[in-house]
Protein backbone atom coordinates (compact mmCIF):
# COMPACT_ATOMS: atom_id res chain seq x y z
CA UNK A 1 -13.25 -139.56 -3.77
CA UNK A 2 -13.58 -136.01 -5.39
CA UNK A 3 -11.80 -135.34 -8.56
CA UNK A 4 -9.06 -132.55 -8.19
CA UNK A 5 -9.47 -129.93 -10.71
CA UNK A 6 -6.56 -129.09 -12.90
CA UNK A 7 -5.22 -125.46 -12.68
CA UNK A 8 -4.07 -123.91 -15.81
CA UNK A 9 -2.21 -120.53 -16.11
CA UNK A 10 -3.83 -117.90 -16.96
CA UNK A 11 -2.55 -116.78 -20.46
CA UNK A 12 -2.10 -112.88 -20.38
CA UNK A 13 -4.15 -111.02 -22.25
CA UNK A 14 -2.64 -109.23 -24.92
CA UNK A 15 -3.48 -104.78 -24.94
CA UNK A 16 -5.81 -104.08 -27.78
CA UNK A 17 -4.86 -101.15 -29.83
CA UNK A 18 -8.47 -99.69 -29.76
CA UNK A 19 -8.22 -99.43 -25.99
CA UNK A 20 -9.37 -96.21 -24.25
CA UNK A 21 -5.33 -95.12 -23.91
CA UNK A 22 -4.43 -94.85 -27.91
CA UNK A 23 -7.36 -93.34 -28.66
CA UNK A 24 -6.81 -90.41 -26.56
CA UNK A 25 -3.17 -90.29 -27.87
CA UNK A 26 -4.22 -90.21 -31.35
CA UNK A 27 -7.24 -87.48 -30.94
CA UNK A 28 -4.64 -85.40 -29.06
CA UNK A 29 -2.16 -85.65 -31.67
CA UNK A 30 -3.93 -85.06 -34.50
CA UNK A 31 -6.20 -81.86 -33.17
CA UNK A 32 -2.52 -80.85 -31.52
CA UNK A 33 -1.37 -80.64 -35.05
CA UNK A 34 -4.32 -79.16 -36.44
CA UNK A 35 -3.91 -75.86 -33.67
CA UNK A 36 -0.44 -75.88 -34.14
CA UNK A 37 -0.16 -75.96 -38.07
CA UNK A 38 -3.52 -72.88 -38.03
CA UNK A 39 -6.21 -75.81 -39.11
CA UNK A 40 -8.01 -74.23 -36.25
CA UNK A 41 -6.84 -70.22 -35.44
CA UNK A 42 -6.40 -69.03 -32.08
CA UNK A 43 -10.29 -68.07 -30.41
CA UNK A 44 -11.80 -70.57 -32.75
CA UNK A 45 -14.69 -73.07 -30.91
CA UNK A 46 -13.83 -76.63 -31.79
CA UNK A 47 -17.07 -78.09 -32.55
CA UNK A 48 -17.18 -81.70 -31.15
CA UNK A 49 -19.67 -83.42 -33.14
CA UNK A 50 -17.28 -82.52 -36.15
CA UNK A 51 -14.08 -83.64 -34.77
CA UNK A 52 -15.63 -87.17 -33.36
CA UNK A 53 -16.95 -87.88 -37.40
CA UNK A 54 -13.61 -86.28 -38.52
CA UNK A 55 -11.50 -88.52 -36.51
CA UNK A 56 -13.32 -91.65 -36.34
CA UNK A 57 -14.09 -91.85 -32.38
CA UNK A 58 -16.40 -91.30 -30.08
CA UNK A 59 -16.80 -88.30 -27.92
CA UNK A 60 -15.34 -89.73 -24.71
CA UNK A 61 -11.94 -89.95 -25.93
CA UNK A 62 -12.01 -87.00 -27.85
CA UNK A 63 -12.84 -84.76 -24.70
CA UNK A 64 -9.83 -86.38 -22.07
CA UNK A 65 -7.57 -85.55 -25.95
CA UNK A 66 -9.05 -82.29 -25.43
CA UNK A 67 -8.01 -82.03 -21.56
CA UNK A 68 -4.52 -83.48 -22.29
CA UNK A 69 -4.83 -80.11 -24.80
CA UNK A 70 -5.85 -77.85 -22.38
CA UNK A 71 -3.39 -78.83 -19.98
CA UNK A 72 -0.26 -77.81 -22.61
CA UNK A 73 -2.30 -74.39 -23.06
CA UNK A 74 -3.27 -75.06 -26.27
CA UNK A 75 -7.33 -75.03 -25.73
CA UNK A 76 -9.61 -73.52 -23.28
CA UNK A 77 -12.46 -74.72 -21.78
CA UNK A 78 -15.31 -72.19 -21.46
CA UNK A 79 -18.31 -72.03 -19.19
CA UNK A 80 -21.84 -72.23 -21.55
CA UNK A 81 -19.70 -72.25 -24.38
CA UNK A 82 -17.42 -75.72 -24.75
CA UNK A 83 -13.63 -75.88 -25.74
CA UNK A 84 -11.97 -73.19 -27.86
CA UNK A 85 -8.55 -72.53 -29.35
CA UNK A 86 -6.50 -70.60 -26.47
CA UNK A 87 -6.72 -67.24 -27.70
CA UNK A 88 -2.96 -65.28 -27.60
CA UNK A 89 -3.02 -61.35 -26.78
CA UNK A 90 0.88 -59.63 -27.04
CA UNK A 91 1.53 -59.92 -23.58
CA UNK A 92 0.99 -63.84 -23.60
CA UNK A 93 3.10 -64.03 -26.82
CA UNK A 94 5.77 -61.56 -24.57
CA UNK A 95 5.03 -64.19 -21.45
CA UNK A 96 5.96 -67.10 -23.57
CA UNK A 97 8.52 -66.51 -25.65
CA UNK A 98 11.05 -64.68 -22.53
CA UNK A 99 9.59 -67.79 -20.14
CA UNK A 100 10.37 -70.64 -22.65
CA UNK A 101 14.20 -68.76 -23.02
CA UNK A 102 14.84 -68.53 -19.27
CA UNK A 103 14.11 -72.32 -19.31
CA UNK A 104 16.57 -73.34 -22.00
CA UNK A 105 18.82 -71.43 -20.80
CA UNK A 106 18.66 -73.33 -16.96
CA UNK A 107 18.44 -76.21 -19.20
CA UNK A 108 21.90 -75.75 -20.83
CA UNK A 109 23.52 -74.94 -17.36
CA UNK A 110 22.36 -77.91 -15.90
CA UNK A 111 23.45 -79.91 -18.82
CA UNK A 112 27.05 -78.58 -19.81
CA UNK A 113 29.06 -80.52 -20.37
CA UNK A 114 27.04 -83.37 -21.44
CA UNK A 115 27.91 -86.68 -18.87
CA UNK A 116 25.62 -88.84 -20.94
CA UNK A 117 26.17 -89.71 -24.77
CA UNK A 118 22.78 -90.70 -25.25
CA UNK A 119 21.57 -87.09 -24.57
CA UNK A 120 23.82 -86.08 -27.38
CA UNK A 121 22.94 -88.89 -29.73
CA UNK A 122 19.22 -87.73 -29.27
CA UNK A 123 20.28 -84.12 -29.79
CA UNK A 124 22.14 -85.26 -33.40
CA UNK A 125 19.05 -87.70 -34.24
CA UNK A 126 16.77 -85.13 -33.73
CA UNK A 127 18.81 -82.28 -36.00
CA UNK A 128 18.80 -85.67 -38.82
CA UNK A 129 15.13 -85.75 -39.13
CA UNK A 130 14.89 -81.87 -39.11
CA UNK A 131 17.54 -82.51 -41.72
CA UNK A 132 14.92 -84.85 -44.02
CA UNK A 133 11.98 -82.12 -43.05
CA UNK A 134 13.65 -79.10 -44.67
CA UNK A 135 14.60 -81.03 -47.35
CA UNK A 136 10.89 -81.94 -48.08
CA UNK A 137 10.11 -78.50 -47.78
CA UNK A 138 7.56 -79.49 -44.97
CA UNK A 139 6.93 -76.52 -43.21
CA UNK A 140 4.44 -77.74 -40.97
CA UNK A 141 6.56 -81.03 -40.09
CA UNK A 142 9.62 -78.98 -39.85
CA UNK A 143 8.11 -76.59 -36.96
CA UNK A 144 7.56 -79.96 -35.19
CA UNK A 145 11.34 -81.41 -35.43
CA UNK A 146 12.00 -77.75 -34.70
CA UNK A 147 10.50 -78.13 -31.37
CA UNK A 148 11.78 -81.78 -31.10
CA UNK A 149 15.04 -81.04 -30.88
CA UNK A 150 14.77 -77.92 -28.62
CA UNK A 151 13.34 -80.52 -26.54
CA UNK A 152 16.54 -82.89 -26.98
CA UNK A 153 18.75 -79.97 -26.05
CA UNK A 154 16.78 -79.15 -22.97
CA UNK A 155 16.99 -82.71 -22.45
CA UNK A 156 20.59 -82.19 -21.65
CA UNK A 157 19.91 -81.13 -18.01
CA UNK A 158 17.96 -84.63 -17.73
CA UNK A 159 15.67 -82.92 -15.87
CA UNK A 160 12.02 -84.34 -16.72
CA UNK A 161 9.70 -81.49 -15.11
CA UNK A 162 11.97 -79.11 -16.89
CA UNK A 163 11.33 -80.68 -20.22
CA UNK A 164 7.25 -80.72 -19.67
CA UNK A 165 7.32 -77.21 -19.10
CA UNK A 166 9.53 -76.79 -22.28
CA UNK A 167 7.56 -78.61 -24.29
CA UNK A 168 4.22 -77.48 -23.10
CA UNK A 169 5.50 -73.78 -24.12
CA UNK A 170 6.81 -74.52 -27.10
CA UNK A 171 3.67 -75.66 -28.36
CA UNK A 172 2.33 -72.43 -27.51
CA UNK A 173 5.25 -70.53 -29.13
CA UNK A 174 3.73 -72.97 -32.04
CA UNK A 175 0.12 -71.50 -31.77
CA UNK A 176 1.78 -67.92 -31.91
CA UNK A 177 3.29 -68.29 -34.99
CA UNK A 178 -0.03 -69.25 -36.48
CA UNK A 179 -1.00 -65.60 -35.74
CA UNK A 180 1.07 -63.96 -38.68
CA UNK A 181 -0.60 -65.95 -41.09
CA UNK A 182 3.15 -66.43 -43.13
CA UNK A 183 3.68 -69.88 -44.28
CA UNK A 184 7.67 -69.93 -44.64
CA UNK A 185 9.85 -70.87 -48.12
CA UNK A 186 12.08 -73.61 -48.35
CA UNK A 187 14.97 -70.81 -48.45
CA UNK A 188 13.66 -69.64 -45.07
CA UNK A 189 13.70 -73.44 -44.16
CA UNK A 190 17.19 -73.76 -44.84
CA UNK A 191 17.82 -70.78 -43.34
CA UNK A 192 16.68 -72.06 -40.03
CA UNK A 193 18.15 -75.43 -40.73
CA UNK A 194 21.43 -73.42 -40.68
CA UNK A 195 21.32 -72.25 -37.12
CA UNK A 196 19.72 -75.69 -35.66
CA UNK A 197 23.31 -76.89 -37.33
CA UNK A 198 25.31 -74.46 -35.45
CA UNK A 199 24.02 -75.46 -32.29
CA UNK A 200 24.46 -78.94 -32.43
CA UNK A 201 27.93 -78.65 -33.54
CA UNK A 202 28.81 -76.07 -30.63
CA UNK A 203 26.47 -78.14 -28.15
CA UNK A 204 29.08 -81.23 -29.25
CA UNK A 205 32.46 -78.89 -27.95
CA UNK A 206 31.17 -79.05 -24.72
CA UNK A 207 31.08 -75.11 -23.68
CA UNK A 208 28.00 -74.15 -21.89
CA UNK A 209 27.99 -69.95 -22.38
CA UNK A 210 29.09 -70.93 -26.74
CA UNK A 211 26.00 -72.60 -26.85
CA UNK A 212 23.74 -70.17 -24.85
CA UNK A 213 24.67 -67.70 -27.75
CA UNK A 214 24.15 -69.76 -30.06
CA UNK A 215 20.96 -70.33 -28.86
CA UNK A 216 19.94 -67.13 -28.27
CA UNK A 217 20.37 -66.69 -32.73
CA UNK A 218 18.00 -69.95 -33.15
CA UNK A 219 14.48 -68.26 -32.83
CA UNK A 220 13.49 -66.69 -36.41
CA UNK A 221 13.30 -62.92 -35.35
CA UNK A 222 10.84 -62.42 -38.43
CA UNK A 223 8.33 -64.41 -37.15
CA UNK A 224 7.40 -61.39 -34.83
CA UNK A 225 6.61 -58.96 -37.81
CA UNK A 226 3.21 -57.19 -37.91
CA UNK A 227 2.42 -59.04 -34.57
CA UNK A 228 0.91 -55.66 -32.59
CA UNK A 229 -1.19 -55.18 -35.06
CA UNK A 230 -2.74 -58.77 -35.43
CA UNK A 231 -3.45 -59.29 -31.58
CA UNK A 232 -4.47 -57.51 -28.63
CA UNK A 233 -3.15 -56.98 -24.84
CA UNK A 234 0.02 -54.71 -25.78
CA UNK A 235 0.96 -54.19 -21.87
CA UNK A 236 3.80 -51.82 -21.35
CA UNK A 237 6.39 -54.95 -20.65
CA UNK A 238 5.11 -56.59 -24.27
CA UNK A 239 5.54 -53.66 -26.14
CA UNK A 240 9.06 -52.78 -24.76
CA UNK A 241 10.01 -56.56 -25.31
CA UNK A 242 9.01 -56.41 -28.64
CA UNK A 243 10.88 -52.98 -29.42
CA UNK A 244 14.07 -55.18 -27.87
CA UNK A 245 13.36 -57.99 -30.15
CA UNK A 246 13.92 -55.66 -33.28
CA UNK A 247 16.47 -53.91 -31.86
CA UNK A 248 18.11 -57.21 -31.62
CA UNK A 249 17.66 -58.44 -35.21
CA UNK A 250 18.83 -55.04 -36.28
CA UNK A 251 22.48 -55.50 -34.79
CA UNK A 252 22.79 -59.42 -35.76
């Protein structure tokens, strides 16, 4: 008579945190930050060998971090010559800015009035940690809550395809503000903090074309100055955009 074998579960096994997955995420996030905050300028070749003893990680991870990169716009991958910071000319700053504002603005009519709280509560937890940023007078972590809760209002419409494209271009609007070179004060902080405020609050009464406008008053118009003569590409359409622009801030 053959002895029957006993059968055991099998335990599951527990994710490490050094898998492939994390990695990737963390590479991505921290040369993401590095692009966004002007660590590395706009045209600039990120040199791999550097990064992988920077960060800690092999090259593997870091190039699908840089692919994840590439696919928000932020880096470029050259023939012959590797991966380099997306360079911006006028008319991409001109394509990205009135894109990103026809977006939000689709995003707010879907949304209006808000039918789920939690998109609200994310919209006021959001404006809270932009709150803590300005306070710290972190400029580079307060352009990131920035976008963060543009995201949460977009995130009204609950439309997830939406927010991707949102988010990818607001990284981008990110990169273009690197190209001014103009690191901004706690006063301009505050200043900003000011109109993130207003929008909440008028995003809470529930009236879709009071918080268009007051969206349309939440981009800095400053951060614009002395940008035809820092990049290239002024198309007709750029330039006349950016004459609007200034015409704008003139009559707020």
């Amino acid at each position: 008579m053959t002895g029957s074998v006993e059968q055991r579960p099998v335990a599951s096994r527990a994710p490490s945190i050094t898998d492939p997955p994390s990695l990737v995420e963390l590479a991505a996030s921290t040369v993401r930050r590095m692009i966004v905050s002007g660590g590395l300028r706009c045209g600039e070749r990120i040199i791999e060998n550097r990064l992988t003893q920077e960060l800690g990680i092999s090259r593997p991870p870091l190039r699908e971090a840089l692919r994840v990169l590439e696919r928000e716009g932020l880096v470029r991958q050259l023939p012959r010559k590797g991966v380099i910071v997306t360079p911006l000319t006028l008319h991409d700053v001109y394509e990205i800015v009135t894109l990103r504002r026809e977006l939000e603005r689709l995003a707010v009519r879907l949304g209006m009035p808000v039918r789920d709280p939690a998109r609200l509560q994310r919209c006021r937890t959001a404006l809270a940690l932009l709150t803590e940023a300005a306070e710290d007078g972190d400029a580079a972590l307060f352009a990131e809550r920035t976008l963060r809760l543009r995201l949460a209002v977009v995130g009204l419409a609950g439309n997830r395809r939406l927010e991707d494209g949102c988010r990818s271009l607001g990284l981008q609007l990110m990169l273009a503000m690197t190209l001014n070179h103009r690191a901004p004060d706690r006063a301009l902080l505050e200043t900003d903090l000011s109109r993130q405020r207003r929008l909440v609050a008028v995003i809470e009464s529930g009236d879709a074309d009071t918080v268009l406008a007051e969206l349309a008053r939440c981009t800095d118009p400053s951060m614009f100055d002395g940008l035809e003569s820092t990049v290239g590409g002024h198309s007709e359409e750029a330039v006349q955009w950016l004459r609007r622009e200034r015409a704008n801030r003139e009559d707020q």
